[in-house]
Protein backbone atom coordinates (compact mmCIF):
# COMPACT_ATOMS: atom_id res chain seq x y z
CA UNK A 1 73.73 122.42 108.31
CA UNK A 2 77.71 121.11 107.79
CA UNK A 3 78.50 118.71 105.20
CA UNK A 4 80.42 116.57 107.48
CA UNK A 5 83.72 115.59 104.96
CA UNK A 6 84.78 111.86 104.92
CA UNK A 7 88.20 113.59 104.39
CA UNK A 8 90.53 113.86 107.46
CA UNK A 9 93.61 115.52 108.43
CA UNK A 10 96.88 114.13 107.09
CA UNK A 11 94.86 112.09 104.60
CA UNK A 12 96.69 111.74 101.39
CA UNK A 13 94.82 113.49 98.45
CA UNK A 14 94.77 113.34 94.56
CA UNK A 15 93.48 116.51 92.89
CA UNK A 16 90.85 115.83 90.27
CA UNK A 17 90.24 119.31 89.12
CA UNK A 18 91.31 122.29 88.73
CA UNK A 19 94.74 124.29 87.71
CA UNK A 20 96.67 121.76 89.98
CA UNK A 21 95.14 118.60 88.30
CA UNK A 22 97.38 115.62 89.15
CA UNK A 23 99.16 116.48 91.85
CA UNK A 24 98.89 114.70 95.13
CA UNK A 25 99.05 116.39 99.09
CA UNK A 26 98.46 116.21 102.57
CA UNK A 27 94.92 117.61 104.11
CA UNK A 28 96.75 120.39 106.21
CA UNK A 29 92.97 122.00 107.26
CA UNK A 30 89.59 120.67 107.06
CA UNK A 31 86.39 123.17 107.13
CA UNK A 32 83.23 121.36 107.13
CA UNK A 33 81.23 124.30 106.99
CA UNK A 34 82.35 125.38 103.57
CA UNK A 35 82.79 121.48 102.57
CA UNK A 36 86.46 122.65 101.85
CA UNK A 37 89.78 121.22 102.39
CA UNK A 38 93.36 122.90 102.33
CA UNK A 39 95.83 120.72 100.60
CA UNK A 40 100.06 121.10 100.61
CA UNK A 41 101.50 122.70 97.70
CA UNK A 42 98.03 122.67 96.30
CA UNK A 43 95.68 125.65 95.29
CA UNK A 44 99.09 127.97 95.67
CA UNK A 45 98.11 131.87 95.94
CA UNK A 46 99.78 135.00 96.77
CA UNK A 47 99.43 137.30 99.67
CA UNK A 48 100.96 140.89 99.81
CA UNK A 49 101.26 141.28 103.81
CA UNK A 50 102.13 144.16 105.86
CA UNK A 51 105.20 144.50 107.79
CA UNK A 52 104.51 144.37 111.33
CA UNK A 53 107.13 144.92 114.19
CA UNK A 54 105.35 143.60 117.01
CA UNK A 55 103.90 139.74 115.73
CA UNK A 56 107.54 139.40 113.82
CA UNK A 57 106.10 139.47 110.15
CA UNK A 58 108.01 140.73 107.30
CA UNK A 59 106.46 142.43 104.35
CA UNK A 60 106.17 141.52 101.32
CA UNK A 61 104.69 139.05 99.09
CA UNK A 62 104.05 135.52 101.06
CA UNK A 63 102.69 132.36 98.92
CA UNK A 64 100.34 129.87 100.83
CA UNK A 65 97.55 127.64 100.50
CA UNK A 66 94.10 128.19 99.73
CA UNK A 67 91.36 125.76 100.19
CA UNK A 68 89.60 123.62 97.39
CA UNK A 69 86.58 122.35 97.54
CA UNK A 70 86.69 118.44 98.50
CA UNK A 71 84.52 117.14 95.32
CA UNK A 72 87.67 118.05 93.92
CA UNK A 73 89.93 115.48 95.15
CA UNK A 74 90.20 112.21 95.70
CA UNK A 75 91.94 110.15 98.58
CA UNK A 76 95.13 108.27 97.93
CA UNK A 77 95.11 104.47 99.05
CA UNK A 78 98.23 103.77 101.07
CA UNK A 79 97.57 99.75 99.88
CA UNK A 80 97.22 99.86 96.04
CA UNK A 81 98.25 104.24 96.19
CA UNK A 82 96.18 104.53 93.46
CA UNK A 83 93.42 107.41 94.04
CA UNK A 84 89.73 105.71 95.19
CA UNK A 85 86.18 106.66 96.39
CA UNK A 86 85.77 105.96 100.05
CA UNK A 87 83.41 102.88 101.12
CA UNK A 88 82.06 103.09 105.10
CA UNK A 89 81.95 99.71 106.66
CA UNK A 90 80.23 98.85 110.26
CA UNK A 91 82.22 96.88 111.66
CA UNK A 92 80.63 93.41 114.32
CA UNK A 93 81.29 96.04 117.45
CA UNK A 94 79.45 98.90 115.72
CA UNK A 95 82.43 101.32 114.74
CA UNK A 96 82.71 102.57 111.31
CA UNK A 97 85.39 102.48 109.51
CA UNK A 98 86.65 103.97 105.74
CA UNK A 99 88.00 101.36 103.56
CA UNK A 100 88.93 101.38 99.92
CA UNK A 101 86.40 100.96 97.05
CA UNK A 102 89.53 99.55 95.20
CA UNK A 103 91.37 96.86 97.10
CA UNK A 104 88.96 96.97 100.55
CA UNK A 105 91.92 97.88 102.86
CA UNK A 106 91.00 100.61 105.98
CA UNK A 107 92.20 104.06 105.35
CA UNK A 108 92.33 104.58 108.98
């Protein structure tokens, strides 16, 4: 079964771990399935590709994201933009929202 992510697309994330410790990105991709996330500028690896006529790609050696696992990071408040754990509220009409464990704002 999916780990469903409380992690978005186009959240702002703070890398815990890793080689890229410290730095901060977008969510580009989310995969629930793997419980990973792809994060801008983060987790950068090379790719030697194939030149190929017909889809327009040029050979050579491309650099691009690959995804990190999302125990990994941490979200970014945009309140108190210090990185937080993420607290779920119900709110009086039933929707849930995420909210910082920090300063209480919504993330949404």
């Amino acid at each position: 079964m999916p780990v469903i992510p409380p992690l978005k697309k186009n959240d702002e994330v703070y890398v815990l771990r890793g080689k890229d410790r410290g730095k901060t990105g977008r969510v580009l991709i989310v995969l629930p399935q793997k419980a990973r996330i792809v994060v801008e500028g983060v987790q950068m690896i090379k790719r030697h590709t194939r030149p190929n006529p017909q889809k327009n790609v040029k050979g050579g050696i491309v650099e691009k994201e690959s995804p990190i696992h999302i125990s990994n990071v941490a979200i970014v408040c945009k309140n108190c933009k210090q990185h937080t754990r993420i607290e779920k509220k119900v709110l009086e009409d039933g929707r849930r929202e995420r909210t910082c464990k920090k300063c209480g704002t919504s993330l949404d």
